[in-house]
Protein backbone atom coordinates (compact mmCIF):
# COMPACT_ATOMS: atom_id res chain seq x y z
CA UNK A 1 -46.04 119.71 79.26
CA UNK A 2 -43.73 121.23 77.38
CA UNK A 3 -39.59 121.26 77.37
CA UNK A 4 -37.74 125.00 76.96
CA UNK A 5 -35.91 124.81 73.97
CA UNK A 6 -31.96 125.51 74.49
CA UNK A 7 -31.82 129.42 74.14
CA UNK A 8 -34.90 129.89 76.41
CA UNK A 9 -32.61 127.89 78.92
CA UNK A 10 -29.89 130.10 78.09
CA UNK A 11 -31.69 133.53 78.03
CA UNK A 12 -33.24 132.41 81.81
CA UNK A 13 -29.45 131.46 83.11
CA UNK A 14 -28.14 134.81 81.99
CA UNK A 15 -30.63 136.45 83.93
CA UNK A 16 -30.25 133.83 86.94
CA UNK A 17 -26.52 135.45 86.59
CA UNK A 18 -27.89 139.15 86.39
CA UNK A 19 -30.16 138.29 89.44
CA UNK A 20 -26.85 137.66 91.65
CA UNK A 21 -25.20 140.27 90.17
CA UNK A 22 -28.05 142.61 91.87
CA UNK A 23 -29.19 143.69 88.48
CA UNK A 24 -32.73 142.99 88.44
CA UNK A 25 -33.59 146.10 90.46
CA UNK A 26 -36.21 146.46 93.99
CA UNK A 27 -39.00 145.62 92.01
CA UNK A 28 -38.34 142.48 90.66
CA UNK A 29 -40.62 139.32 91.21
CA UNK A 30 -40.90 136.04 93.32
CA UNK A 31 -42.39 134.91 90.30
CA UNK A 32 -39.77 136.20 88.40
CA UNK A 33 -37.04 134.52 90.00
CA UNK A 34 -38.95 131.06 90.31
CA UNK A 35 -39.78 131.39 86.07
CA UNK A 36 -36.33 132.10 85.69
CA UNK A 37 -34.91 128.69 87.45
CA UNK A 38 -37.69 126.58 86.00
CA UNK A 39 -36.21 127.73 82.75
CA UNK A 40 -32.57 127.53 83.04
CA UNK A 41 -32.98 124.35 84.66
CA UNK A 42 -35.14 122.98 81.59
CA UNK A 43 -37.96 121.72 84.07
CA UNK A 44 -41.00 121.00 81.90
CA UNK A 45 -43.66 123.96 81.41
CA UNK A 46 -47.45 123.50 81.68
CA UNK A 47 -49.86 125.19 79.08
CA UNK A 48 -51.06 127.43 82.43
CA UNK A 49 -46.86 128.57 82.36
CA UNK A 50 -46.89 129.21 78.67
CA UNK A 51 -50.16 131.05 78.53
CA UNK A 52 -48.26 133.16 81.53
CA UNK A 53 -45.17 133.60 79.40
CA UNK A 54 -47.25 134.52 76.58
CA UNK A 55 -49.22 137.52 78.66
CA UNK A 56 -46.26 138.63 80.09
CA UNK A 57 -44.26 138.85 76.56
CA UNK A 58 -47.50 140.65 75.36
CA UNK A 59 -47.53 143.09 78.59
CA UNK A 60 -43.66 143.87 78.25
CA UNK A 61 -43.30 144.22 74.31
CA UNK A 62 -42.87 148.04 75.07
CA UNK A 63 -40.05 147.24 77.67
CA UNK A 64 -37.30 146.42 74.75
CA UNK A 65 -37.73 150.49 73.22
CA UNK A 66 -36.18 151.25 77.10
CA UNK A 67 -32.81 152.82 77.96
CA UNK A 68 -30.70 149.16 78.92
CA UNK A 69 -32.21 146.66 77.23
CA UNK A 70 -29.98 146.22 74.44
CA UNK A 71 -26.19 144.77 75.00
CA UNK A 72 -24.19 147.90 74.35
CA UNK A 73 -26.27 150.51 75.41
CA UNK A 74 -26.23 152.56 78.81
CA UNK A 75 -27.34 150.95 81.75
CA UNK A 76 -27.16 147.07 80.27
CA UNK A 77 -28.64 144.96 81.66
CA UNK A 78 -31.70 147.25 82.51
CA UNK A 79 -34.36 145.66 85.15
CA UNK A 80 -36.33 145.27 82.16
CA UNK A 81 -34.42 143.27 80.34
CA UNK A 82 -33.15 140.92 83.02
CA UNK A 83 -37.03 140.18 84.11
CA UNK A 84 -37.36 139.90 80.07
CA UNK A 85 -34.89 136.73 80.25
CA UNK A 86 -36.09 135.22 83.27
CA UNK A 87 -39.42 135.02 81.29
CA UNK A 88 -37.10 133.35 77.98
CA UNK A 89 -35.92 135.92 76.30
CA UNK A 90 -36.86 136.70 72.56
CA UNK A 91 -36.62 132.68 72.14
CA UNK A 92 -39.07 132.51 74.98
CA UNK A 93 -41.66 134.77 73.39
CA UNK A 94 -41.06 132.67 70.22
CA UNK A 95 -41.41 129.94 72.19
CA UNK A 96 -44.93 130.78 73.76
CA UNK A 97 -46.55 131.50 70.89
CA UNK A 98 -45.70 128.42 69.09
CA UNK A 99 -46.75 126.48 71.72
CA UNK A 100 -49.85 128.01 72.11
CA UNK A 101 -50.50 129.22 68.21
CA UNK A 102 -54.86 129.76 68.42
């Protein structure tokens, strides 16, 4: 078990924020939403969680080239971006890969 660092908490409340807001589009996830409050709650992660986190970092890399995803452009928060920090954000992907460096 493993404890999110603070910005992974912090990247997962923003979105928790974004989710009320109704910015995380139709499409977003169950499993989005429950990652996302696990997170910003700093609940304790399994290796399963973080070998999920990982794949879906891996899965979504081409998500941050997208119209939205960066603060400032058109369309901020995109989907994209808030499902990217219910999953942890950039520190989240960090994150991940530490915890699981092969």
């Amino acid at each position: 078990m493993a404890t999110p660092p603070k910005g992974v908490q912090e990247a997962a409340q923003r979105a928790l924020r974004w989710i009320e807001d109704g910015k995380a589009g139709k499409n977003f996830t169950d499993t989005g939403r429950t990652r996302a409050k696990q997170l910003a709650d700093g609940d304790d992660v399994s290796e399963e969680v973080l070998t999920k986190m990982r794949a879906y970092f891996r899965r979504h890399e081409a998500d941050k080239d997208a119209d939205g995803f960066t603060s400032g452009g058109d369309g901020f928060p995109s989907p994209g971006r808030v499902a990217w920090d219910a999953w942890g954000g950039d520190p989240g992907q960090r994150w991940a890969e530490s915890e699981l460096d092969d």
